[in-house]
PDB file of N, CA and C in Angstrom:
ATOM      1  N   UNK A   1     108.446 169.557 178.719  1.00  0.00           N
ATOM      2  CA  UNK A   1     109.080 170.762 179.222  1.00  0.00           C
ATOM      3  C   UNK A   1     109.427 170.599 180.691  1.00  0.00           C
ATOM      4  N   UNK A   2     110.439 171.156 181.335  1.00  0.00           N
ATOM      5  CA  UNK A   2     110.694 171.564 182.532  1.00  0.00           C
ATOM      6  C   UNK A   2     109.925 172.157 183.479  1.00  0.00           C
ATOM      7  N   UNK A   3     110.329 172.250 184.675  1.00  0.00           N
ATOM      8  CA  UNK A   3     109.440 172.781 185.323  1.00  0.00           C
ATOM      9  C   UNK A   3     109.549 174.283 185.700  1.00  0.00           C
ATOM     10  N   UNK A   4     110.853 174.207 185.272  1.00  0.00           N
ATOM     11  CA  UNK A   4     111.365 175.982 184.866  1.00  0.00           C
ATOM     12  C   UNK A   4     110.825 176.860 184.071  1.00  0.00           C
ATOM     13  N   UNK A   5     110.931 175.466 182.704  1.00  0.00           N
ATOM     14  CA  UNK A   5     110.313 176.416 181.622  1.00  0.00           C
ATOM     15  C   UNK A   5     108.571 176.595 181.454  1.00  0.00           C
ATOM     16  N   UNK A   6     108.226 175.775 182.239  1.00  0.00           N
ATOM     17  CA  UNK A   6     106.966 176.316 182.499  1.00  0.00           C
ATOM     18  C   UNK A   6     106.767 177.431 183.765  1.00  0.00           C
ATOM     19  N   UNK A   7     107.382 177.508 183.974  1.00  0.00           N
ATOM     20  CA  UNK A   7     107.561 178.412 185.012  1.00  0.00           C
ATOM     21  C   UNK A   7     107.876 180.366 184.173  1.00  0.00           C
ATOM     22  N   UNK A   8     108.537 180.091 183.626  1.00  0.00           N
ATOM     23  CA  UNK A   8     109.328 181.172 183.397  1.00  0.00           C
ATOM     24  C   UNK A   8     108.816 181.280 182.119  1.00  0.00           C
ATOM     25  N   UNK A   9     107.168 180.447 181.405  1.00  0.00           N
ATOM     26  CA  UNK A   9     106.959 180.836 180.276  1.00  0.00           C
ATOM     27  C   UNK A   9     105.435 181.478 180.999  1.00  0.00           C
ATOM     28  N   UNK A  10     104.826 181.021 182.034  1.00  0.00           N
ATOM     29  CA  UNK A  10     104.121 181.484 182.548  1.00  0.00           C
ATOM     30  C   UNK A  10     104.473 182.516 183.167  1.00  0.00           C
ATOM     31  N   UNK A  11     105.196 182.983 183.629  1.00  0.00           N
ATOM     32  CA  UNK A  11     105.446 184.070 184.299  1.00  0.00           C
ATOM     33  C   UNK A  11     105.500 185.377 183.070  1.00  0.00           C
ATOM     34  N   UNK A  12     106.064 184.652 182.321  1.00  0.00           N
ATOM     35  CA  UNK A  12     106.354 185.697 180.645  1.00  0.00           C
ATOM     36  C   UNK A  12     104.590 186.535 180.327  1.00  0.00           C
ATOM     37  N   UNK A  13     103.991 185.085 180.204  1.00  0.00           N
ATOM     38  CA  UNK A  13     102.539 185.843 180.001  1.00  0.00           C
ATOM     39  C   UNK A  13     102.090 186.816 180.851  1.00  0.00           C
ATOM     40  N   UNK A  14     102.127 186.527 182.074  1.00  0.00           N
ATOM     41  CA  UNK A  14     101.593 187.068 183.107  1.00  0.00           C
ATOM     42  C   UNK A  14     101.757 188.882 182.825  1.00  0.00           C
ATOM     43  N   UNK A  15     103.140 188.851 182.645  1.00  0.00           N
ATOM     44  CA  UNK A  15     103.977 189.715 182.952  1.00  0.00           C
ATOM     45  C   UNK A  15     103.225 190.970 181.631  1.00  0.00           C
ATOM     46  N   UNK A  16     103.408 189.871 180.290  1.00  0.00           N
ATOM     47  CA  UNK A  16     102.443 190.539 179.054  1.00  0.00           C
ATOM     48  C   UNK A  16     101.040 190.949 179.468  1.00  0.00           C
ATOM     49  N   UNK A  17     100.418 190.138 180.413  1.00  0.00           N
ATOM     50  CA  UNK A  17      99.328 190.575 180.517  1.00  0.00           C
ATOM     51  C   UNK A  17      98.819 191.866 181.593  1.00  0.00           C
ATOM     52  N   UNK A  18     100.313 192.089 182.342  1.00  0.00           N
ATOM     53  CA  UNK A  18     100.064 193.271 183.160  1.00  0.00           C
ATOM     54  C   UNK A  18     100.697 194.807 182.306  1.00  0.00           C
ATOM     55  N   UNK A  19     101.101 194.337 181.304  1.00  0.00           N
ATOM     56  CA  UNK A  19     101.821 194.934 180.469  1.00  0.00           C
ATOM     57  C   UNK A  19     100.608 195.943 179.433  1.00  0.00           C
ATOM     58  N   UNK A  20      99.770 194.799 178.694  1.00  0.00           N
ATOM     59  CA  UNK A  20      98.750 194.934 178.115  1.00  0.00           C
ATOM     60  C   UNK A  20      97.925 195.432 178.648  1.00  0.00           C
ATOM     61  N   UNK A  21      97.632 195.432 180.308  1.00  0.00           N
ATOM     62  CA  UNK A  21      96.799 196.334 180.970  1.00  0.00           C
ATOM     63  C   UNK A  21      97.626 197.947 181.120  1.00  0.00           C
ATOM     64  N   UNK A  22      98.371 198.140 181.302  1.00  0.00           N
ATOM     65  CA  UNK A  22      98.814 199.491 181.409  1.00  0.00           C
ATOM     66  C   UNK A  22      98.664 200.546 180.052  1.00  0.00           C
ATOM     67  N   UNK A  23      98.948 199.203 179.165  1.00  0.00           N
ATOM     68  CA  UNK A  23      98.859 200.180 177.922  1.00  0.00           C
ATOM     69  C   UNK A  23      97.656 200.362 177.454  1.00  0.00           C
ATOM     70  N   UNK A  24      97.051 199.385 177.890  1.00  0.00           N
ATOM     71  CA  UNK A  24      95.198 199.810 177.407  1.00  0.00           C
ATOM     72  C   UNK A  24      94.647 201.126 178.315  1.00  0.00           C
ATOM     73  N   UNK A  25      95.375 200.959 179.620  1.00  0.00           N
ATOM     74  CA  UNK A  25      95.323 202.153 180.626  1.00  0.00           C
ATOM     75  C   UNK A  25      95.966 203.507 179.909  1.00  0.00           C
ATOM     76  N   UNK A  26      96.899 203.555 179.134  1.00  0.00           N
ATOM     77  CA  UNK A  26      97.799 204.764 178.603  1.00  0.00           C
ATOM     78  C   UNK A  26      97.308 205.366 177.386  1.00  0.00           C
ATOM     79  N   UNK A  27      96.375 204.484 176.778  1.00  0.00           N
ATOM     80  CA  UNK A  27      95.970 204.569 175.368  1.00  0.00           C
ATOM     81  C   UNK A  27      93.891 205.166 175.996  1.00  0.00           C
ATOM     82  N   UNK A  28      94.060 204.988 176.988  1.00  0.00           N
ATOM     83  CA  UNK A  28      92.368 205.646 177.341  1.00  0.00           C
ATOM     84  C   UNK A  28      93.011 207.040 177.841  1.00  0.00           C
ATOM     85  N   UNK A  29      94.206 207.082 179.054  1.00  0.00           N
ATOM     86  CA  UNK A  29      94.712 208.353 179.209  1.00  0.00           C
ATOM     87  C   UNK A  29      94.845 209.443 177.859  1.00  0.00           C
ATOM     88  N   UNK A  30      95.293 208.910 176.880  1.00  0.00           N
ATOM     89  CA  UNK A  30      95.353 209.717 175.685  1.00  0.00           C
ATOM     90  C   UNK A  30      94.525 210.120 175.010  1.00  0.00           C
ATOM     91  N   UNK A  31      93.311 209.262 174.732  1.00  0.00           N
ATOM     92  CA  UNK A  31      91.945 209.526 174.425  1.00  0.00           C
ATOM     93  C   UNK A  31      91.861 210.811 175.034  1.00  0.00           C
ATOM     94  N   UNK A  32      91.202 210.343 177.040  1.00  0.00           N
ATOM     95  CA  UNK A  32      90.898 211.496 177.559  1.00  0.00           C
ATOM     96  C   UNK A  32      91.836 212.571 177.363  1.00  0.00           C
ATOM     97  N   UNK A  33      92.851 212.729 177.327  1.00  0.00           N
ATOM     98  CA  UNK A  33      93.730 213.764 176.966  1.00  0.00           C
ATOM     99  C   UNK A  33      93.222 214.639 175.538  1.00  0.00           C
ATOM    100  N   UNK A  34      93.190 214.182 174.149  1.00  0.00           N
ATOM    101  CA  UNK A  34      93.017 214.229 173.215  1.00  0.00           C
ATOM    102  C   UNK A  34      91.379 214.747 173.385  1.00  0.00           C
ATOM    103  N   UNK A  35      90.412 214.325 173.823  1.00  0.00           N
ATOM    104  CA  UNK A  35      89.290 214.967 174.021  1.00  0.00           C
ATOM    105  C   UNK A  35      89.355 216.219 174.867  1.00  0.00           C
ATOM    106  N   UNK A  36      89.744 216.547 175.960  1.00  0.00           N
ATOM    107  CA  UNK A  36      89.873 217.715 176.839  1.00  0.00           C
ATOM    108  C   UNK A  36      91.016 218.757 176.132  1.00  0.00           C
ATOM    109  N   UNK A  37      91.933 218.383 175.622  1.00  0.00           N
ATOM    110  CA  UNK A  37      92.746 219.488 175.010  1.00  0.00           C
ATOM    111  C   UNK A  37      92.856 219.748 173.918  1.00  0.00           C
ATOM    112  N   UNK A  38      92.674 218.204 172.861  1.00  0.00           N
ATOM    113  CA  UNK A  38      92.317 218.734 171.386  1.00  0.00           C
ATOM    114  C   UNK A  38      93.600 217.579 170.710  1.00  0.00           C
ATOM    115  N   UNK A  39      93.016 217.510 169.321  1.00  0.00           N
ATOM    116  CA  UNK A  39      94.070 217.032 168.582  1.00  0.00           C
ATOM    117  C   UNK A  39      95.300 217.180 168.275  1.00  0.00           C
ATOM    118  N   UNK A  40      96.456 216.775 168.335  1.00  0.00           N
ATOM    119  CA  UNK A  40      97.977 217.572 167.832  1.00  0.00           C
ATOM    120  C   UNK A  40      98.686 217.893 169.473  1.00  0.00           C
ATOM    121  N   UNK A  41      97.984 217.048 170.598  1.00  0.00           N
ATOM    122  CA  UNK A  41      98.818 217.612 171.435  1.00  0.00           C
ATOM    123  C   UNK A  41      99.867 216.989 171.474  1.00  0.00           C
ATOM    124  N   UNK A  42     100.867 217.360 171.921  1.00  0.00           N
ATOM    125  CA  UNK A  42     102.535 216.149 172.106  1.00  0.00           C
ATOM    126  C   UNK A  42     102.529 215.318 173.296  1.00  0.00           C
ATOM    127  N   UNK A  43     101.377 215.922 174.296  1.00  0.00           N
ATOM    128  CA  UNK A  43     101.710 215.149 175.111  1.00  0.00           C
ATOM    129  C   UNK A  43     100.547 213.723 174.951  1.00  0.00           C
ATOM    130  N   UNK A  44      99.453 213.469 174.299  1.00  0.00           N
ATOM    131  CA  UNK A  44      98.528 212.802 173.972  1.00  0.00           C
ATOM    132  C   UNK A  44      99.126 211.977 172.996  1.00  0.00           C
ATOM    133  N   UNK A  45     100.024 212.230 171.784  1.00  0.00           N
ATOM    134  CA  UNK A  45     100.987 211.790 170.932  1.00  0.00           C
ATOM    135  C   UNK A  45     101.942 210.749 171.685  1.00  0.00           C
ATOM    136  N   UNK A  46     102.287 211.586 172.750  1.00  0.00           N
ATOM    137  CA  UNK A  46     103.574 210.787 173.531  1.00  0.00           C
ATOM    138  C   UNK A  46     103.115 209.208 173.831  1.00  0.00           C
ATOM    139  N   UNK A  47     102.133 209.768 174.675  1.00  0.00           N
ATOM    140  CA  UNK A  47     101.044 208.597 175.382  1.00  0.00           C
ATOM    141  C   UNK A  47     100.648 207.752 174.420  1.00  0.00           C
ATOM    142  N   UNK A  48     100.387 207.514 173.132  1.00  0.00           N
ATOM    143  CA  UNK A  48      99.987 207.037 172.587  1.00  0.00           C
ATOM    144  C   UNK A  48     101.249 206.135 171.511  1.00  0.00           C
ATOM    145  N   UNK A  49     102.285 206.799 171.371  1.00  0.00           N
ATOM    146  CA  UNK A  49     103.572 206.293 171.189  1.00  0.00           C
ATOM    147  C   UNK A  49     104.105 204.890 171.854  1.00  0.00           C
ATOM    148  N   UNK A  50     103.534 205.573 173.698  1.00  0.00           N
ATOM    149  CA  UNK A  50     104.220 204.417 174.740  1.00  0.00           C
ATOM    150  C   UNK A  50     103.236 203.125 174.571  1.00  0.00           C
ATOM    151  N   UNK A  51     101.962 203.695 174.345  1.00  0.00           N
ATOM    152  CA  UNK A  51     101.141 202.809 174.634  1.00  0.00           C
ATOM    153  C   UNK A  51     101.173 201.884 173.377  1.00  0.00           C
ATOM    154  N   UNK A  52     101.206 202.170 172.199  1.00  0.00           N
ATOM    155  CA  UNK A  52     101.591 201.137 171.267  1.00  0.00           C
ATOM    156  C   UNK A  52     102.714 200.470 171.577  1.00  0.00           C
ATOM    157  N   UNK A  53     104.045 200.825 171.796  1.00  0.00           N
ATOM    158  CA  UNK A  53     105.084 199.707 172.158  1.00  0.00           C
ATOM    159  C   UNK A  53     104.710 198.888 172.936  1.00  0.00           C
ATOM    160  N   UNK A  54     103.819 199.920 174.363  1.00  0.00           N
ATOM    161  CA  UNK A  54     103.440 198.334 175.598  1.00  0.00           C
ATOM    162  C   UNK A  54     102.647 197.597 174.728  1.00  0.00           C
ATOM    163  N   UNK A  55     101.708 197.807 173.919  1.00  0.00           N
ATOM    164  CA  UNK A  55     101.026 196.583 173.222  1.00  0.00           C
ATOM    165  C   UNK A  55     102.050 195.320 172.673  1.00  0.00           C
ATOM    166  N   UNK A  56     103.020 196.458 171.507  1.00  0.00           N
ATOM    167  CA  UNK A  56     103.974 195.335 170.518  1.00  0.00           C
ATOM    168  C   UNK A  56     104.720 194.496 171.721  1.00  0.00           C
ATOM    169  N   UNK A  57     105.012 195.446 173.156  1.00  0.00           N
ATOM    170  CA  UNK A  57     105.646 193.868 174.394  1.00  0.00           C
ATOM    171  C   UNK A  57     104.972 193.374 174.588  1.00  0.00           C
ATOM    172  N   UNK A  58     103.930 193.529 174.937  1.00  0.00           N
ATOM    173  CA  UNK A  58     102.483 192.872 175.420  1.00  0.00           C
ATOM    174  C   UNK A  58     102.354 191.480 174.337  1.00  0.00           C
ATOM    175  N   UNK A  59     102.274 191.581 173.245  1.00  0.00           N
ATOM    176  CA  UNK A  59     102.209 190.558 172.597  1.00  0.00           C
ATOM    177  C   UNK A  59     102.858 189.771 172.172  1.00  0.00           C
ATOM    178  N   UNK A  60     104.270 190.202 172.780  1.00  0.00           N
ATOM    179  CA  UNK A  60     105.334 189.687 172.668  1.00  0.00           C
ATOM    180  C   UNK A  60     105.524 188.557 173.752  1.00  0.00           C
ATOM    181  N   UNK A  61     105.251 189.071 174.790  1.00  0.00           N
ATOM    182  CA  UNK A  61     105.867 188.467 175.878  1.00  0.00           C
ATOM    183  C   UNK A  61     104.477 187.470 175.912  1.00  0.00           C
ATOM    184  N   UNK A  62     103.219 187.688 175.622  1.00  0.00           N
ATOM    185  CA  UNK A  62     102.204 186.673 175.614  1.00  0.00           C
ATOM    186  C   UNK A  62     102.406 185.684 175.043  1.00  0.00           C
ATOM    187  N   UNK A  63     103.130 185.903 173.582  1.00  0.00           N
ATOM    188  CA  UNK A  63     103.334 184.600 172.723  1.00  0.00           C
ATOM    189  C   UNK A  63     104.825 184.049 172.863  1.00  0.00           C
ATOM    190  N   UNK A  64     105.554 184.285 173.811  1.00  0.00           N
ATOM    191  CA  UNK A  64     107.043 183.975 173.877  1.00  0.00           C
ATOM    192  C   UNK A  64     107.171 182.808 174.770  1.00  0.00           C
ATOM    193  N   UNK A  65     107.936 182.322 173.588  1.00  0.00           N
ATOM    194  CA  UNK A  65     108.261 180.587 174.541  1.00  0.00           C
ATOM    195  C   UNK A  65     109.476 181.249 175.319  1.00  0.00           C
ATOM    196  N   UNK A  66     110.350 179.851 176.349  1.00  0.00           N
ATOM    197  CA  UNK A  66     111.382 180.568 176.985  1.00  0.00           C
ATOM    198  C   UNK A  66     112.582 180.367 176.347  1.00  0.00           C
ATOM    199  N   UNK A  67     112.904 179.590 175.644  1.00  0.00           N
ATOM    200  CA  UNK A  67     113.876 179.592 174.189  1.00  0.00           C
ATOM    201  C   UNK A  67     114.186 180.861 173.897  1.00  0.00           C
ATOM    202  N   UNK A  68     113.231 181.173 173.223  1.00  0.00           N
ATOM    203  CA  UNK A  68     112.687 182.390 172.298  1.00  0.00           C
ATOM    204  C   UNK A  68     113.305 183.551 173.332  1.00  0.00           C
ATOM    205  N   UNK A  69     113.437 183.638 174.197  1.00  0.00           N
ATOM    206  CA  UNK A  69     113.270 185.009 175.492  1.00  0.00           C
ATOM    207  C   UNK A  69     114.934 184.856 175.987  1.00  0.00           C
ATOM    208  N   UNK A  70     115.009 183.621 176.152  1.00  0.00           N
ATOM    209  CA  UNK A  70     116.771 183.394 176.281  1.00  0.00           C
ATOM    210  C   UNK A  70     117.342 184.392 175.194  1.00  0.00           C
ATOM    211  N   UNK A  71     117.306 183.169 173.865  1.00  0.00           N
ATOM    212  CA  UNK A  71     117.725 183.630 172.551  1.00  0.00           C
ATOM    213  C   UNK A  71     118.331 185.245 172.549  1.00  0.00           C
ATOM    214  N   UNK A  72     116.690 185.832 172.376  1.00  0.00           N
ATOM    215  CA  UNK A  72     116.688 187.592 172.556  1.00  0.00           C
ATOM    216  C   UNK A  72     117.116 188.153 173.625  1.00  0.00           C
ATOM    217  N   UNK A  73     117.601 187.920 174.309  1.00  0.00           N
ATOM    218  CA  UNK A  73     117.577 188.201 176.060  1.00  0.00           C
ATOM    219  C   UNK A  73     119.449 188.314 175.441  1.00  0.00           C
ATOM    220  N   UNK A  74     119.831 187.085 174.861  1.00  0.00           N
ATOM    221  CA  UNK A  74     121.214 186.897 175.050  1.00  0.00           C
ATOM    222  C   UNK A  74     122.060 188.103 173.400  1.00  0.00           C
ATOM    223  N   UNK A  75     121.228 187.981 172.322  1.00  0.00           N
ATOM    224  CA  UNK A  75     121.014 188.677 171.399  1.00  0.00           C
ATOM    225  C   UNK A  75     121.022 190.318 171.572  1.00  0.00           C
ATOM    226  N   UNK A  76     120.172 190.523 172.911  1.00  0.00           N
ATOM    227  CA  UNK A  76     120.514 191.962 172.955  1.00  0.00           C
ATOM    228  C   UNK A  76     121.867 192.369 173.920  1.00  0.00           C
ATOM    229  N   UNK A  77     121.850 191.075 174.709  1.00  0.00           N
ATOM    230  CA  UNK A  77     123.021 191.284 175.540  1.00  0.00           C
ATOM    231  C   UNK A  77     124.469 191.633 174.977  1.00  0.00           C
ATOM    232  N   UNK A  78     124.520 191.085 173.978  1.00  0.00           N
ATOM    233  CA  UNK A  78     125.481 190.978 173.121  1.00  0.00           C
ATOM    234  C   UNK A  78     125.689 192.224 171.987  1.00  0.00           C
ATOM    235  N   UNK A  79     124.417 192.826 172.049  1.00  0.00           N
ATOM    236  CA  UNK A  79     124.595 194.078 171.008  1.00  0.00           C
ATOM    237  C   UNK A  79     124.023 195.323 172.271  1.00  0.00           C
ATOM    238  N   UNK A  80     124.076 195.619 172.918  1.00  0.00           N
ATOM    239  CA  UNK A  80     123.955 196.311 174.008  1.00  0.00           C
ATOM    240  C   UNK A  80     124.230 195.936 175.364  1.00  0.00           C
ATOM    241  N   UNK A  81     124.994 195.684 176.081  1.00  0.00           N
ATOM    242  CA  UNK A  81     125.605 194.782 177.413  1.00  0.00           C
ATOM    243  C   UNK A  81     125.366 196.519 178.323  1.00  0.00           C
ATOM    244  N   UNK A  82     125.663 197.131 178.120  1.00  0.00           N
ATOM    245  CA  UNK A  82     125.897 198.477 178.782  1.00  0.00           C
ATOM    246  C   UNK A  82     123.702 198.376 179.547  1.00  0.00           C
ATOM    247  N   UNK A  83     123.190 197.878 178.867  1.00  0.00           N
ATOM    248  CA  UNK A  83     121.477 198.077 178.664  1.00  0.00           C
ATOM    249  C   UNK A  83     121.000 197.166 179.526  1.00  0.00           C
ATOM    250  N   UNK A  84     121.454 196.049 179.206  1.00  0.00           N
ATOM    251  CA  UNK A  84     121.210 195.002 180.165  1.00  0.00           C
ATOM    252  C   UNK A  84     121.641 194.940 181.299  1.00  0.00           C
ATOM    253  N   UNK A  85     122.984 195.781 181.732  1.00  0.00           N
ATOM    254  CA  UNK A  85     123.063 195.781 183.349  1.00  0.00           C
ATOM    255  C   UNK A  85     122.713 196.617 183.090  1.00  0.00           C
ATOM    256  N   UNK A  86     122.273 197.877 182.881  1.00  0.00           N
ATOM    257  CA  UNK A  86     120.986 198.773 183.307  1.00  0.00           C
ATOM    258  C   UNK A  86     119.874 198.274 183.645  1.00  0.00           C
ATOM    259  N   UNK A  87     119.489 197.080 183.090  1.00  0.00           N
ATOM    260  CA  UNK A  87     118.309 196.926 183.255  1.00  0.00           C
ATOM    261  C   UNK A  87     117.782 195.763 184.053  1.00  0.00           C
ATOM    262  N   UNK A  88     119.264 194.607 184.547  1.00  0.00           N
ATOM    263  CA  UNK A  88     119.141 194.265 185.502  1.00  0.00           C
ATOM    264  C   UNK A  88     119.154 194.606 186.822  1.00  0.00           C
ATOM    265  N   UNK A  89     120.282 195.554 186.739  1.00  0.00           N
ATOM    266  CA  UNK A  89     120.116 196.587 188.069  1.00  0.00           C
ATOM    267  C   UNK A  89     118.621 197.186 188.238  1.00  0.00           C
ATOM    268  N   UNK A  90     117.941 197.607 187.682  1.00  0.00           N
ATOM    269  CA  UNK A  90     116.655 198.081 187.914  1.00  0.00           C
ATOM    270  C   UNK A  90     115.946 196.867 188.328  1.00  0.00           C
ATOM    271  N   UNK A  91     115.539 196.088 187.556  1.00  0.00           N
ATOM    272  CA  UNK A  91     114.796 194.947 188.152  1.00  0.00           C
ATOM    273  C   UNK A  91     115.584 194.291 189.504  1.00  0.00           C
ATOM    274  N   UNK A  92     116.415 194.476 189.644  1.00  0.00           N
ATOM    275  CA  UNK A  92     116.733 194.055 190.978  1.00  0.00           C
ATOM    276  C   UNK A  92     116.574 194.770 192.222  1.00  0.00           C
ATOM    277  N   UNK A  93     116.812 195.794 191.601  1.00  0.00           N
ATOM    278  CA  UNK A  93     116.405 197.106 193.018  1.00  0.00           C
ATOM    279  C   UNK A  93     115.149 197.060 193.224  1.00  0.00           C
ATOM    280  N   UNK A  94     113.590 197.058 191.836  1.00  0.00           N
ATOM    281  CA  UNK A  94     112.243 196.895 192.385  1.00  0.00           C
ATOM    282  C   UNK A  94     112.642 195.690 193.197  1.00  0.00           C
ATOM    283  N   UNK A  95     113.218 194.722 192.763  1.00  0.00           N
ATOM    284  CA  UNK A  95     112.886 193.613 193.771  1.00  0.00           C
ATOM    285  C   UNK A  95     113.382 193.201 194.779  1.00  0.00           C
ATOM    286  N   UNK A  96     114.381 194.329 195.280  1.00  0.00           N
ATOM    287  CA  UNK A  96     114.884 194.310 196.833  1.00  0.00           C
ATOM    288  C   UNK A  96     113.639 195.044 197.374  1.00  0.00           C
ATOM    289  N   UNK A  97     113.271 196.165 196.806  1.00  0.00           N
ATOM    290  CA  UNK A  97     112.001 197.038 197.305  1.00  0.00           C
ATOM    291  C   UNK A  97     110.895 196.352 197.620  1.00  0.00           C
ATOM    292  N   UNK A  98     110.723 195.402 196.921  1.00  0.00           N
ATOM    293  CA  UNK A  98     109.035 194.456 196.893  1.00  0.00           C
ATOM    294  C   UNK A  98     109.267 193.343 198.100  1.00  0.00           C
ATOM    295  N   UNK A  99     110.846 193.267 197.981  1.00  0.00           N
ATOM    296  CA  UNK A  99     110.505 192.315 199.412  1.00  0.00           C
ATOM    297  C   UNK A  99     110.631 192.953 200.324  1.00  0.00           C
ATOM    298  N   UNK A 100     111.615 194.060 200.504  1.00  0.00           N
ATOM    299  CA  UNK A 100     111.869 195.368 201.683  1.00  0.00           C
ATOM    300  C   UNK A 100     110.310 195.280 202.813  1.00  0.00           C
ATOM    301  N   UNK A 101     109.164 195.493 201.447  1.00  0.00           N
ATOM    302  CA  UNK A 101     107.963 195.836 202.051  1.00  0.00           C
ATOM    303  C   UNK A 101     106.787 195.157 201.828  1.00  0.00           C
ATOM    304  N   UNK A 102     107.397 193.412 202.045  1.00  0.00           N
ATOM    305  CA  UNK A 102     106.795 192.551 202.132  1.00  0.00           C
ATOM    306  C   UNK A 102     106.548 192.532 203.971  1.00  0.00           C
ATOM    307  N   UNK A 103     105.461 191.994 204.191  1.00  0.00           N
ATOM    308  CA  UNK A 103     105.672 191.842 205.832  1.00  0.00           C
ATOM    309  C   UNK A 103     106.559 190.511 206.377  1.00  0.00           C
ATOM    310  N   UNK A 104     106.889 190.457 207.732  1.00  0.00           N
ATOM    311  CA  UNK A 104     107.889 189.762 208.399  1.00  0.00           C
ATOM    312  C   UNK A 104     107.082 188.805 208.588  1.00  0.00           C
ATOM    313  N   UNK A 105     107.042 187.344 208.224  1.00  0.00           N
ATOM    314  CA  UNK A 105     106.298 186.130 208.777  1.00  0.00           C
ATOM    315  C   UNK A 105     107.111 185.410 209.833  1.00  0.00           C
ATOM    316  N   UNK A 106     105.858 185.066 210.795  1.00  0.00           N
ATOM    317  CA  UNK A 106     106.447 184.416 212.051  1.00  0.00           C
ATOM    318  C   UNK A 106     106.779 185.143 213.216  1.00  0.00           C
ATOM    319  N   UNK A 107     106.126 186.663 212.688  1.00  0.00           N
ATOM    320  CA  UNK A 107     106.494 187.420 213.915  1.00  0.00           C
ATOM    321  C   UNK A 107     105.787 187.616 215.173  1.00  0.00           C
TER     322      UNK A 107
END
């Protein structure tokens, strides 16, 4: 393999694995929710909705080679293009933001 694609298959996990933490985080929010207000709430439902998909990415992106992530990457591009610059524009704006308020080295 490359040094890309190890790069960008590690980064994939990583990414699953911060993924998999939020939703284990969203799926205890719902619990506590579901205990303090009761069964049948919509908003405990909701939470628990999101938090299963972050799992199904979560395990997605853990077991995804970078083939595999192209492939789908280019697959959805192609059946939704309108989604994908949505959604590159977003990831690009966090990541003007993350360096925005990175500190200045060498100063």
């Amino acid at each position: 393999m490359s040094d890309t694609t190890d790069i960008v298959e590690q980064r994939t996990s990583e990414v699953g694995r911060h993924v998999g933490a939020a939703a284990e985080g969203l799926h205890d929010f719902a619990r506590d929710l579901r205990e303090e207000v009761g069964r049948g709430n919509v908003f405990s439902a909701a939470a628990d909705e999101v938090a299963q998909r972050g799992d199904t990415l979560a395990a997605y992106l853990r077991g995804c080679t970078a083939a595999r992530l192209l492939s789908d990457v280019d697959r959805l591009a192609r059946r939704a293009p309108l989604t994908v610059a949505a959604a590159g524009f977003v990831a690009g704006f966090a990541a003007s933001r993350s360096f925005k308020m990175r500190p200045a080295s060498g100063s």
